[in-house]
C-alpha atoms as a PDB file:
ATOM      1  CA  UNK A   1     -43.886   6.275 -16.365  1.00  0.00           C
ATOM      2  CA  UNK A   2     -40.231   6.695 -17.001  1.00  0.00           C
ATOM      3  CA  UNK A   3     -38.079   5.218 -14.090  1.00  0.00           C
ATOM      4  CA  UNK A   4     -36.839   8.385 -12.235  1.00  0.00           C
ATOM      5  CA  UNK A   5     -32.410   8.469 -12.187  1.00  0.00           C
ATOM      6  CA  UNK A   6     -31.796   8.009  -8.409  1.00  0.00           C
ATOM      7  CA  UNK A   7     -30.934  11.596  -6.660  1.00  0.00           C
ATOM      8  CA  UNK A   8     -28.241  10.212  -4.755  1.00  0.00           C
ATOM      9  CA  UNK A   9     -26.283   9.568  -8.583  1.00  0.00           C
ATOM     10  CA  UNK A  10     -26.682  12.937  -9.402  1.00  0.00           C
ATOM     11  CA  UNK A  11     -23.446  14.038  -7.019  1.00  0.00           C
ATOM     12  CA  UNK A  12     -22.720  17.903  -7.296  1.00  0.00           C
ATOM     13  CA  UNK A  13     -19.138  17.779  -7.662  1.00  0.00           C
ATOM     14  CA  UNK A  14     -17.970  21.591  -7.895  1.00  0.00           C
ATOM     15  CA  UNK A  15     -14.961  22.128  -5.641  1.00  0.00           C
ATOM     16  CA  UNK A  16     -15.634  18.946  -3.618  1.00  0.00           C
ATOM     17  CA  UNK A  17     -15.492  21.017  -0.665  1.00  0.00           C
ATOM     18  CA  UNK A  18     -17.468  18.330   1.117  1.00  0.00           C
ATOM     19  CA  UNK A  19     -14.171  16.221   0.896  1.00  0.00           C
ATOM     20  CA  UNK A  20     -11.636  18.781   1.480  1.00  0.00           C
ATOM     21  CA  UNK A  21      -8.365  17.288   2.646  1.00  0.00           C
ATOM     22  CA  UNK A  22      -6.706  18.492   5.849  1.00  0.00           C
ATOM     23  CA  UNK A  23      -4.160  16.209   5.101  1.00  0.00           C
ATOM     24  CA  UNK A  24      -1.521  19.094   4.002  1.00  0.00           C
ATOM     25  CA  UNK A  25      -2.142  21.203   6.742  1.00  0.00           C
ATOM     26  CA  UNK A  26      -1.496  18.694   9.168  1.00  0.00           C
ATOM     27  CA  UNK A  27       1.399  17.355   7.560  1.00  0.00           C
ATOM     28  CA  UNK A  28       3.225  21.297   7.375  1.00  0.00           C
ATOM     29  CA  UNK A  29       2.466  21.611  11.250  1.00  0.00           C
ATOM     30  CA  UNK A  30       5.690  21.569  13.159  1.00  0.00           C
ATOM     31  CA  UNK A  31       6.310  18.512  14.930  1.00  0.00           C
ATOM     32  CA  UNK A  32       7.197  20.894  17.902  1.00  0.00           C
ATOM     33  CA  UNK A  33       4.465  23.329  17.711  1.00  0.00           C
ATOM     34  CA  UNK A  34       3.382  24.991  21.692  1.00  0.00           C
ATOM     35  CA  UNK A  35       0.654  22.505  22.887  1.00  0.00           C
ATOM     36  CA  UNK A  36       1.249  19.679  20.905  1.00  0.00           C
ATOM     37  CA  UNK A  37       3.492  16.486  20.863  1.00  0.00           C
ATOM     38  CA  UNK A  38       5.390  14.380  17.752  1.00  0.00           C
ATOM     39  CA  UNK A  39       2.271  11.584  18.545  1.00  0.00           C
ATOM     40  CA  UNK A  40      -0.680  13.866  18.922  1.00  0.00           C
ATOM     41  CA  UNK A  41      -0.278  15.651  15.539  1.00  0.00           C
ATOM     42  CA  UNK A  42       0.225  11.869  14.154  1.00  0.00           C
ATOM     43  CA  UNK A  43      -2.538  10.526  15.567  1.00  0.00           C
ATOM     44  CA  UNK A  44      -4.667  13.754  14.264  1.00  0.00           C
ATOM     45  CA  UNK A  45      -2.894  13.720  10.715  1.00  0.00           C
ATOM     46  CA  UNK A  46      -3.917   9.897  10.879  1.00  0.00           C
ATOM     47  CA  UNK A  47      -7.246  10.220  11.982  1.00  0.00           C
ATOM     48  CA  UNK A  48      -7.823  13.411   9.281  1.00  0.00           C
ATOM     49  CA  UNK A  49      -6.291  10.249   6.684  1.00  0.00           C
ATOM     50  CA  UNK A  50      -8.940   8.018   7.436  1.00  0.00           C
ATOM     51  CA  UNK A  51     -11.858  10.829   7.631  1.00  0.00           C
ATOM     52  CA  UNK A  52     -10.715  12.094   4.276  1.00  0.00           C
ATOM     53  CA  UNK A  53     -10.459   7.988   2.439  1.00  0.00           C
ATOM     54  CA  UNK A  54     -13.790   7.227   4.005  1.00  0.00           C
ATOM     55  CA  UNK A  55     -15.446  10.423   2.702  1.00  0.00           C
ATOM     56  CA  UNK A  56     -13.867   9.805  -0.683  1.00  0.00           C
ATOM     57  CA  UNK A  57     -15.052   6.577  -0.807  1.00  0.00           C
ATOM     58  CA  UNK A  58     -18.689   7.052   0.357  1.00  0.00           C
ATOM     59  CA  UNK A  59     -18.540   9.387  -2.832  1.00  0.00           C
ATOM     60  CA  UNK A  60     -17.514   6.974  -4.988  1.00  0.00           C
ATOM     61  CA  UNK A  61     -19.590   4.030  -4.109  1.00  0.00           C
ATOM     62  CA  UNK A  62     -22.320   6.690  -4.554  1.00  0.00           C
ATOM     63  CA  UNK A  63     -21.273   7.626  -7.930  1.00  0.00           C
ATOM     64  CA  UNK A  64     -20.514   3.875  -8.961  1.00  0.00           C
ATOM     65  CA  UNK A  65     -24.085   3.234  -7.335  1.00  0.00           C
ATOM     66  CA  UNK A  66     -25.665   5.531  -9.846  1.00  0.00           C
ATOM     67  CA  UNK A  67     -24.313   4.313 -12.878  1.00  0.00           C
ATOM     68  CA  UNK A  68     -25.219   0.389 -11.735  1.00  0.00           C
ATOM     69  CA  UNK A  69     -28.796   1.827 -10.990  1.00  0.00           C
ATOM     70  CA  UNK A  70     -29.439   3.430 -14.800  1.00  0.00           C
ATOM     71  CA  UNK A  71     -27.837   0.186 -16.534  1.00  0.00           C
ATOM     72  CA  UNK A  72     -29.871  -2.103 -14.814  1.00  0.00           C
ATOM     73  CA  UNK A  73     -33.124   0.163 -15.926  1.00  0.00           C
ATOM     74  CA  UNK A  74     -31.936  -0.295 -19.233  1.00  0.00           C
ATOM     75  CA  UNK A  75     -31.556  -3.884 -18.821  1.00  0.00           C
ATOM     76  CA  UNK A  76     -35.418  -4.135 -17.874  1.00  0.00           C
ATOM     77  CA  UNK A  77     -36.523  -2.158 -20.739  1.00  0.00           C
ATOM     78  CA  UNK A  78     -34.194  -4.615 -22.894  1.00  0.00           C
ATOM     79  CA  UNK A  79     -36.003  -7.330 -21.562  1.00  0.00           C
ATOM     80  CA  UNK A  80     -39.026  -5.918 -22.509  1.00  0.00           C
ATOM     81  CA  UNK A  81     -38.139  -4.810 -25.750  1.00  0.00           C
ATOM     82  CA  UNK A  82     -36.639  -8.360 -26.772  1.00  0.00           C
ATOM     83  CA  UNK A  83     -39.767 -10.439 -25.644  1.00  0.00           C
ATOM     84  CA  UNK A  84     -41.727  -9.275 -28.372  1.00  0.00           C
ATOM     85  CA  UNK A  85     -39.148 -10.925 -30.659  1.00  0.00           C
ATOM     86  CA  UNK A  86     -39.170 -13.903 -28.945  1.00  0.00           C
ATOM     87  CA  UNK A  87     -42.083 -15.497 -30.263  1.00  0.00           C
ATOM     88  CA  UNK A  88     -40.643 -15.254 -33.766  1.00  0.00           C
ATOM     89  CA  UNK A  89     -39.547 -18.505 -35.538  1.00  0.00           C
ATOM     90  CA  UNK A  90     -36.431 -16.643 -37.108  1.00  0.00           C
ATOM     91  CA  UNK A  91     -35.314 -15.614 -33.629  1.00  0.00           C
ATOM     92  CA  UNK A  92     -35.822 -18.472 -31.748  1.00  0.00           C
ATOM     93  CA  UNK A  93     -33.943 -20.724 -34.365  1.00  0.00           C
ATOM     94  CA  UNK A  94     -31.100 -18.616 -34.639  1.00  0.00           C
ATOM     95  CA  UNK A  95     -30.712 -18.967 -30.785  1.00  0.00           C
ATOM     96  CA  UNK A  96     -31.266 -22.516 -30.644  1.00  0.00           C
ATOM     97  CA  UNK A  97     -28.295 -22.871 -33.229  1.00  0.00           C
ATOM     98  CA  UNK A  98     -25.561 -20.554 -31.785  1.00  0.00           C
ATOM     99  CA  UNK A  99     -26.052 -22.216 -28.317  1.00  0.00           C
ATOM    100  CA  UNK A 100     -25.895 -25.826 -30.142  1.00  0.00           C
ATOM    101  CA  UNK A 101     -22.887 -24.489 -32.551  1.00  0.00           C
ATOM    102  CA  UNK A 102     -21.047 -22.739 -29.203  1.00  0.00           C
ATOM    103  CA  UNK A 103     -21.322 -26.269 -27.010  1.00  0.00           C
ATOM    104  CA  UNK A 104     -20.435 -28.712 -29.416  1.00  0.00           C
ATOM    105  CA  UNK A 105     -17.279 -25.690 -30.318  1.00  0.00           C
ATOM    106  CA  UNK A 106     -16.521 -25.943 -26.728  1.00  0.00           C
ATOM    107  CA  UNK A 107     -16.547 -30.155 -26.639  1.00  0.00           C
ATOM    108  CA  UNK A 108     -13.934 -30.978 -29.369  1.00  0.00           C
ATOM    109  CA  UNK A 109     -11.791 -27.687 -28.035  1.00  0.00           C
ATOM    110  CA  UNK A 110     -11.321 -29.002 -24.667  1.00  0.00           C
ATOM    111  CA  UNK A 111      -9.279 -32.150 -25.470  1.00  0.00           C
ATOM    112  CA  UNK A 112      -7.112 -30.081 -27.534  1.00  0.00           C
ATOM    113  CA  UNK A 113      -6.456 -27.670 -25.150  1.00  0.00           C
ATOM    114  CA  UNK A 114      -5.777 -30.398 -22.428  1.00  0.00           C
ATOM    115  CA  UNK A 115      -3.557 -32.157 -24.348  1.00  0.00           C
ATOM    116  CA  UNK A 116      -1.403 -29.054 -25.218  1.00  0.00           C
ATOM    117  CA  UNK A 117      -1.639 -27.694 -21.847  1.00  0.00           C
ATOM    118  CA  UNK A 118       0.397 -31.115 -20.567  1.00  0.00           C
ATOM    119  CA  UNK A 119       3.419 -30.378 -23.025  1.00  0.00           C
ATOM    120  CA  UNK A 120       6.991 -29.611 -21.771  1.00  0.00           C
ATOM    121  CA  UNK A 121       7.360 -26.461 -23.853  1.00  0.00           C
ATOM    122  CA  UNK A 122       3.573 -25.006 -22.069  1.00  0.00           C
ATOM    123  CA  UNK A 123       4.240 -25.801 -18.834  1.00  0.00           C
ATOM    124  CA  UNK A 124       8.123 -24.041 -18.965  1.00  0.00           C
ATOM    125  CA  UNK A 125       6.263 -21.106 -20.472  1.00  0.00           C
ATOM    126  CA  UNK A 126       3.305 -21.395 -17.597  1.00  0.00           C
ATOM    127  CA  UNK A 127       6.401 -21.550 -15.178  1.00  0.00           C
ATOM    128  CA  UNK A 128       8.326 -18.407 -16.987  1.00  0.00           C
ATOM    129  CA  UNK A 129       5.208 -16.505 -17.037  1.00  0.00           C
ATOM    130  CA  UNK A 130       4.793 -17.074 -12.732  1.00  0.00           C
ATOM    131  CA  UNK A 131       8.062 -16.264 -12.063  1.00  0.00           C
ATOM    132  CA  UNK A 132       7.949 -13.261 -13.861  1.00  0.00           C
ATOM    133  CA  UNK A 133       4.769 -12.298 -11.828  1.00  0.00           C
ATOM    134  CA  UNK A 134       6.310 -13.100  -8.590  1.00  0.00           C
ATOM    135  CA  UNK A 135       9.114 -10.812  -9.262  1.00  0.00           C
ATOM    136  CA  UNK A 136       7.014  -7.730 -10.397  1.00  0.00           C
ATOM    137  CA  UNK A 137       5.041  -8.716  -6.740  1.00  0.00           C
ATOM    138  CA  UNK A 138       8.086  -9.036  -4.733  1.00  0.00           C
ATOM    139  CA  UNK A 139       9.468  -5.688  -6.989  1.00  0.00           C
ATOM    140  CA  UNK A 140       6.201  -3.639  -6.239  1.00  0.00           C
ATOM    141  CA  UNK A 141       5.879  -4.205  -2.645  1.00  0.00           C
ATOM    142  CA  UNK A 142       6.382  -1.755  -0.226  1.00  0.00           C
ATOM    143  CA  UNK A 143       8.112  -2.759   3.210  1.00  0.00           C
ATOM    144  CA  UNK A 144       6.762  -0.789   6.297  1.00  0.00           C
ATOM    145  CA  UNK A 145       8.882   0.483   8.787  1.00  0.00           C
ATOM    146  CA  UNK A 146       8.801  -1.056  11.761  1.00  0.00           C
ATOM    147  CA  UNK A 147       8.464   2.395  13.485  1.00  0.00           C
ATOM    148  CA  UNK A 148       5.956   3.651  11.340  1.00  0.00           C
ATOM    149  CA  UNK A 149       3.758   0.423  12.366  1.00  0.00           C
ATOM    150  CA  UNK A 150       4.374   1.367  15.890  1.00  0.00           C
ATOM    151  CA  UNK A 151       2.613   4.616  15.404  1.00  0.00           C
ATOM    152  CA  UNK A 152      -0.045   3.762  13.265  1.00  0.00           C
ATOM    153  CA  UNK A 153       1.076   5.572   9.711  1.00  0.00           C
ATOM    154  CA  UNK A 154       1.031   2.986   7.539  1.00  0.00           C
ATOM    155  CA  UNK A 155       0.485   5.229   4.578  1.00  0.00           C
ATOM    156  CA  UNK A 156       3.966   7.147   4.388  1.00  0.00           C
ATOM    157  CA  UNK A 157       5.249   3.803   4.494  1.00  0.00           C
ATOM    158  CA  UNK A 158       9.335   3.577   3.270  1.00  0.00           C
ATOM    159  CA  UNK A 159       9.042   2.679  -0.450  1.00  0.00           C
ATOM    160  CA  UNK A 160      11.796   0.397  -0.344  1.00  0.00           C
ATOM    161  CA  UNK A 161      11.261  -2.520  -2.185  1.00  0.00           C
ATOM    162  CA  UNK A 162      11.952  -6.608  -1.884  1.00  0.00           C
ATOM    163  CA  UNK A 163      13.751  -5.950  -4.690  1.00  0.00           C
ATOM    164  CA  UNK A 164      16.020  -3.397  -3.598  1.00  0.00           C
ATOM    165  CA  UNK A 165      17.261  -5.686  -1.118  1.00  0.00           C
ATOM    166  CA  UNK A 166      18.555  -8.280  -3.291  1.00  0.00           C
ATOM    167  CA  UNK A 167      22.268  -7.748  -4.324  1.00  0.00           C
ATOM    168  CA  UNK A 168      21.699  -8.387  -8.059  1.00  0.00           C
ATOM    169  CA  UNK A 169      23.970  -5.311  -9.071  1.00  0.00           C
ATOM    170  CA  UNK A 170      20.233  -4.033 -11.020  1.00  0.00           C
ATOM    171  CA  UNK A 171      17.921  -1.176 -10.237  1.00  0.00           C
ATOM    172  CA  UNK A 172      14.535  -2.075  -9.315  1.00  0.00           C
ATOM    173  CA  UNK A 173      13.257  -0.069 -12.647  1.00  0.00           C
ATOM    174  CA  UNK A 174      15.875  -3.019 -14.470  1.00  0.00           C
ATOM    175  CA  UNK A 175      14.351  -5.846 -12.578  1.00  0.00           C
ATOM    176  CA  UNK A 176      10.560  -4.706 -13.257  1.00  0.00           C
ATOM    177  CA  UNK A 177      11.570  -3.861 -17.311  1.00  0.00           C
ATOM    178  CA  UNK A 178      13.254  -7.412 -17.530  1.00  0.00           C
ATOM    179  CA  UNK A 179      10.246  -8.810 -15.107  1.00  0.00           C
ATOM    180  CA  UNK A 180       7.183  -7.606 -17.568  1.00  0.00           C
ATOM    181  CA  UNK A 181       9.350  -8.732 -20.644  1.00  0.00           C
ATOM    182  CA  UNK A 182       9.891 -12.094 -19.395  1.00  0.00           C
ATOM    183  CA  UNK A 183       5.784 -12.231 -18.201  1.00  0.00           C
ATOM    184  CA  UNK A 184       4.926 -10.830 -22.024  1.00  0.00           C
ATOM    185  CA  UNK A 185       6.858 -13.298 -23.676  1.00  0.00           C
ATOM    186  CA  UNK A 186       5.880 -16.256 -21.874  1.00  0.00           C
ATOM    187  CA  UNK A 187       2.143 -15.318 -22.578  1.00  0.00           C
ATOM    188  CA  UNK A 188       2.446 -14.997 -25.785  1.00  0.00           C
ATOM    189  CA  UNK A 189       4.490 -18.474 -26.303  1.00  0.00           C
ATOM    190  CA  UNK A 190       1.572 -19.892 -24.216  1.00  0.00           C
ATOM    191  CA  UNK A 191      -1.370 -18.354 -27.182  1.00  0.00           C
ATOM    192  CA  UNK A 192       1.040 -19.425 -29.811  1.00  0.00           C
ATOM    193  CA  UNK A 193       1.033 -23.385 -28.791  1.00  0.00           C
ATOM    194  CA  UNK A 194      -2.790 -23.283 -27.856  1.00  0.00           C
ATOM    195  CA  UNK A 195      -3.420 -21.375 -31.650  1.00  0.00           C
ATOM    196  CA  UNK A 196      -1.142 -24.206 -33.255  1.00  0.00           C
ATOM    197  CA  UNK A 197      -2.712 -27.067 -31.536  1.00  0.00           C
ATOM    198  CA  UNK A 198      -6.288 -25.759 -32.403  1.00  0.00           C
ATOM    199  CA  UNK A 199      -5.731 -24.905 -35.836  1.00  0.00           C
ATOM    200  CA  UNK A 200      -3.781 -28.365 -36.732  1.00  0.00           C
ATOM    201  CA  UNK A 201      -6.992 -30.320 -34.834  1.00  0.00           C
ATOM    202  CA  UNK A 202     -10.293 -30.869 -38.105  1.00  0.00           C
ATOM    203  CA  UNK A 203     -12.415 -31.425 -36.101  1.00  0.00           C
ATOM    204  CA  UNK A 204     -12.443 -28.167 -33.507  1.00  0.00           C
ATOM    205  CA  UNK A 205     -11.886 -26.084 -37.139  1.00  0.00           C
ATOM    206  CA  UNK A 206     -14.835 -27.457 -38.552  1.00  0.00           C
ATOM    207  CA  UNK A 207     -16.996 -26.833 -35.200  1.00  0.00           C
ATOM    208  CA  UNK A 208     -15.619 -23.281 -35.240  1.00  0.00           C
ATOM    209  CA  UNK A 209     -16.696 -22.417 -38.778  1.00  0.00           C
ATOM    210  CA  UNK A 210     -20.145 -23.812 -37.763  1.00  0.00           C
ATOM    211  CA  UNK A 211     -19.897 -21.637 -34.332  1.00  0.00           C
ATOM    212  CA  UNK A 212     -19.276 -18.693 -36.725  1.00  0.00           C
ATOM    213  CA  UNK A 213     -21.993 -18.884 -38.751  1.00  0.00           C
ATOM    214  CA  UNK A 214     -24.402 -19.555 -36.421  1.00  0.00           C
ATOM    215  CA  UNK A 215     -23.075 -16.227 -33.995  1.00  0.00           C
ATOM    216  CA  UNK A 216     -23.713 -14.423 -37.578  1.00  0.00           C
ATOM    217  CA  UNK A 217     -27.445 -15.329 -37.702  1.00  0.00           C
ATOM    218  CA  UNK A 218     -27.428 -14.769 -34.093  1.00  0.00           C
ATOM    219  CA  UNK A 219     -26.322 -11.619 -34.202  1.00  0.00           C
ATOM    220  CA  UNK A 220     -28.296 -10.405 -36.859  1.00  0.00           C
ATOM    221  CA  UNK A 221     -31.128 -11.125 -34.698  1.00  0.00           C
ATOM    222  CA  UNK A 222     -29.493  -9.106 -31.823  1.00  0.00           C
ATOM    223  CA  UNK A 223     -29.122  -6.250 -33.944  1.00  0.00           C
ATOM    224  CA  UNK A 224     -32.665  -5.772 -34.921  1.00  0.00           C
ATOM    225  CA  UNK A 225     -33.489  -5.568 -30.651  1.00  0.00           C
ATOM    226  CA  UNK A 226     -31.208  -3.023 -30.373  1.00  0.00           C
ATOM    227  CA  UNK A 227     -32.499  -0.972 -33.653  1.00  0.00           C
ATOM    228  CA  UNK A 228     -35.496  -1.221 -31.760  1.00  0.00           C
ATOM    229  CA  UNK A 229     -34.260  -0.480 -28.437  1.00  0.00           C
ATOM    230  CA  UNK A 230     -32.332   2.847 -28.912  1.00  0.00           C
ATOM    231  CA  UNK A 231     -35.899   4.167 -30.536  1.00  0.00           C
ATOM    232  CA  UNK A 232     -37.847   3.147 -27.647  1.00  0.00           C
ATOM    233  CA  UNK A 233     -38.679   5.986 -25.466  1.00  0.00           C
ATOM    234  CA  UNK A 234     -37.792   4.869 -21.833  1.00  0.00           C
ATOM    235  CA  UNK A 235     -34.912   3.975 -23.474  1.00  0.00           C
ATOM    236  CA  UNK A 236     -33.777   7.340 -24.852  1.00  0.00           C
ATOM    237  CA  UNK A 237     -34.188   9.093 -21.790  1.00  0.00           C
ATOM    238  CA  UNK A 238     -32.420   6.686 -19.536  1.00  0.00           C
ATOM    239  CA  UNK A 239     -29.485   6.432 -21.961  1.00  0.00           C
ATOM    240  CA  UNK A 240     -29.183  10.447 -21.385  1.00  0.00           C
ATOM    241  CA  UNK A 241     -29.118   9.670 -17.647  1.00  0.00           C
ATOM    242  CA  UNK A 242     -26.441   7.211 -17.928  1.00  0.00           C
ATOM    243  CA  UNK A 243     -24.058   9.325 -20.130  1.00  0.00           C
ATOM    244  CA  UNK A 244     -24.360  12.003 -17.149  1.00  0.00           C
ATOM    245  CA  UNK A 245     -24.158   9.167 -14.435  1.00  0.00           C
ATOM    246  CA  UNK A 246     -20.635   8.209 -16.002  1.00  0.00           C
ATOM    247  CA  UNK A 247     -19.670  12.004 -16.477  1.00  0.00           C
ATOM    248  CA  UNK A 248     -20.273  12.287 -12.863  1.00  0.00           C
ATOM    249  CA  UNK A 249     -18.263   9.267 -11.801  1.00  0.00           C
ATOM    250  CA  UNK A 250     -15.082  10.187 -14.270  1.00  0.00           C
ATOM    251  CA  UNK A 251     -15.186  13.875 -12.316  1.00  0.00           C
ATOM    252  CA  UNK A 252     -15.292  11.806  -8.555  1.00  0.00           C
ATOM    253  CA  UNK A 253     -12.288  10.127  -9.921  1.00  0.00           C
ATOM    254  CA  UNK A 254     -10.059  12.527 -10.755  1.00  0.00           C
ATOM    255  CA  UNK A 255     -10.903  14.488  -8.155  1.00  0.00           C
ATOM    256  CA  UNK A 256     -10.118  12.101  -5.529  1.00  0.00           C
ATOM    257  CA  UNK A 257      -6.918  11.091  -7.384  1.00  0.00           C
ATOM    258  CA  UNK A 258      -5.776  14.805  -7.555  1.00  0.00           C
ATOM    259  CA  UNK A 259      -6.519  15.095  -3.539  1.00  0.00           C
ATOM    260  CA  UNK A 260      -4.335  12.744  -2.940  1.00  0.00           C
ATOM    261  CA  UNK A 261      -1.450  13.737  -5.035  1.00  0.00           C
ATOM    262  CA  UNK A 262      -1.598  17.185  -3.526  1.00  0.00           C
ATOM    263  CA  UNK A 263      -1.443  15.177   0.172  1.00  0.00           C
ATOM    264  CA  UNK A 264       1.008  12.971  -1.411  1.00  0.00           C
ATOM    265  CA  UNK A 265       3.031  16.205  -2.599  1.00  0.00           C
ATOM    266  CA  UNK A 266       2.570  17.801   1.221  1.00  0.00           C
ATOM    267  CA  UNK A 267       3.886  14.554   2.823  1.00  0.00           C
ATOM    268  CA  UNK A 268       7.049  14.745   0.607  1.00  0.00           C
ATOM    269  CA  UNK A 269       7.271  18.403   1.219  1.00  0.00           C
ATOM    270  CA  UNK A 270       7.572  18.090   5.147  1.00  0.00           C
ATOM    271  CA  UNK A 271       9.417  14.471   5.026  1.00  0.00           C
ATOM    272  CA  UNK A 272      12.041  16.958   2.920  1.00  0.00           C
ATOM    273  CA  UNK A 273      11.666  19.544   5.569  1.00  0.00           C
ATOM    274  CA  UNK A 274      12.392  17.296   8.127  1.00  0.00           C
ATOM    275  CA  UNK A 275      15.454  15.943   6.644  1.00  0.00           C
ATOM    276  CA  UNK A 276      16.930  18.690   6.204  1.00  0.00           C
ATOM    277  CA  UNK A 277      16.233  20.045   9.530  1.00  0.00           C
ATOM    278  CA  UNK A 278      17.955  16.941  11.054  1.00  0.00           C
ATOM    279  CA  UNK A 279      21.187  17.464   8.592  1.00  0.00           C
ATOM    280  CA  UNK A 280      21.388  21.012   9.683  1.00  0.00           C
ATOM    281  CA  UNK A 281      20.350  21.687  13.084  1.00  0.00           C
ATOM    282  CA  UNK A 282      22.776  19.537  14.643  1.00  0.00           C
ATOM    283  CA  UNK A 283      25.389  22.746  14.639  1.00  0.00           C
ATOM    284  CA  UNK A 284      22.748  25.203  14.859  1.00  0.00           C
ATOM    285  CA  UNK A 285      21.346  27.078  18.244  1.00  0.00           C
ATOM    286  CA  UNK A 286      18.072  25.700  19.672  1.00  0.00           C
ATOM    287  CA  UNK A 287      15.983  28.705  20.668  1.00  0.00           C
ATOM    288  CA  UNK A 288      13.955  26.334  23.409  1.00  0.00           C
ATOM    289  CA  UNK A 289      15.158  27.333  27.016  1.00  0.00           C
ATOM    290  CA  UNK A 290      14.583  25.309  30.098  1.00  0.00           C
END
C-alpha cells in the first residue's frame, strides 16, 4: 500500500476567499463615521489584523505540514531501500572509511583553527564584523509610538529608525550600504586567515586529501541507493505528491504576502488621507452642528 498524501496538504488555494482581508475596508472607514468612535474602529481594524495573521498562518503551518509529511514518507522508503545495501562489504567499508577519514579531518583541523582564531588580525575582523551587525540591527529597527502602544496598533508602527536619530549627517540607506560593506568585508578577512592557516598546516592537508577520497567512495555508494530509489514505486508516486505539496505552499506564500501589501497599501492610503485632512481642514467649515 502506498502511504496516502495527507488531505489537509492538499489546500485549495483559488481566490483564498477563506482568508479575505478586511483590513482595507476598515482602514478607509472614516474615523468619524455616525455610530462609531476613533477607538472602536481601532479596536475592530485591530481585532480584523489579528483574525486575518492567525488565519494566514493556520494556512501556512498547514501547507508547511504537508510538505514535512511527504518528505518524511520518502525518508522511510529510503530507509528501506538502503538496508538492502547494507549488508554489502563494498558499502559498509566505504562508510567505515569516510566516518574514520571525516574524524581524524576534524582532529588535526581544530588546533589550527584555535590557534588562528586567537590572532590580533581575527579577532579585529570578529569585532568589525559585530559592529557592523549591530548597526544594520539598530538601522532596521522600528521605534513604536508611544501612542500607538497606548491603543494597541503596534503594526502601523512609525518607521523611524535608531539610526535616524543619530546626528551622523548620513541617511539611514548610507549607514545600512556602509553597515553590510563593513559586515562583508570582515567575513571574508575572517575565511581568508582560517583558509591560510589550514592550507600552510601538513598535517590537516594530508587528512583532507584522505577525507576526499574516502567521501568519493562514499558517495559512489550513495549514488547507487538513490538510482535505486527514484525507480522504486512508492517512491515515484510520493515524489509526485511532494512536487504538488511545494506548489501548494509557494501559492500560500505569495498569496499571503500579496494580502498584506494590498493592507499595507490601504494603511498608507488613509494615513495619507488623514494627513492631508489635518493640513487642510483647519480653514475649512465643519459640517457637524451641535
Amino acid at each position: 500500500m502506498f502511504a496516502r498524501f495527507p488531505s489537509k496538504a492538499l489546500i485549495t488555494i483559488g481566490l483564498m476567499s477563506g482568508i479575505a482581508l478586511p483590513i482595507a475596508a476598515l482602514a478607509n472607514q472614516p474615523a468619524g463615521s455616525p455610530g462609531s468612535s476613533s477607538s472602536s474602529a481601532t479596536a475592530a481594524a485591530n481585532a480584523a489584523k489579528a483574525q486575518a495573521a492567525a488565519q494566514q498562518r493556520k494556512q501556512l503551518e498547514d501547507a508547511r505540514a504537508g510538505v514535512e509529511t511527504v518528505k518524511k514518507q520518502i525518508a522511510k522508503v529510503r530507509t528501506r531501500i538502503e538496508s538492502t545495501f547494507t549488508s554489502k562489504d563494498e558499502y559498509t567499508a566505504a562508510k567505515k572509511e569516510f566516518d574514520t577519514a571525516q574524524a581524524a579531518y576534524d582532529a588535526a583541523l581544530k588546533p589550527v583553527l584555535d590557534a588562528v582564531h586567537k590572532k590580533p588580525e581575527y579577532q579585529k575582523a570578529l569585532k568589525d564584523r559585530a559592529n557592523a551587525q549591530a548597526t544594520l540591527d539598530s538601522a532596521n529597527k522600528k521605534l513604536i509610538k508611544p501612542d500607538d502602544t497606548a491603543s494597541g496598533d503596534t503594526t502601523t508602527a512609525s518607521e523611524t529608525t535608531v539610526a535616524d536619530t543619530i546626528d551622523s549627517g548620513k541617511s539611514r540607506a548610507d549607514l545600512i550600504k556602509e553597515a553590510a560593506d563593513q559586515r562583508f568585508k570582515a567575513g571574508l578577512e575572517l575565511r581568508r586567515l582560517e583558509d591560510d592557516a589550514i592550507g600552510e598546516d601538513q598535517k590537516v592537508s594530508a587528512a583532507k586529501s584522505r577525507r576526499d577520497d574516502a567521501k568519493k567512495a562514499w558517495d559512489a555508494e550513495q549514488a547507487q541507493v538513490n538510482e535505486a530509489l527514484t525507480a522504486d514505486p512508492e517512491y515515484i508516486q510520493l515524489a509526485g505528491q511532494l512536487k504538488t505539496a511545494e506548489q501548494q505552499l509557494a501559492t500560500v506564500r505569495q498569496s499571503i504576502a500579496a494580502q498584506q501589501k494590498a493592507a499595507e497599501q490601504a494603511a498608507a492610503a488613509q494615513h495619507a488621507s488623514q494627513s492631508t485632512g489635518h493640513t487642510t481642514g483647519g480653514g475649512g467649515k465643519s459640517s457637524y452642528h451641535n
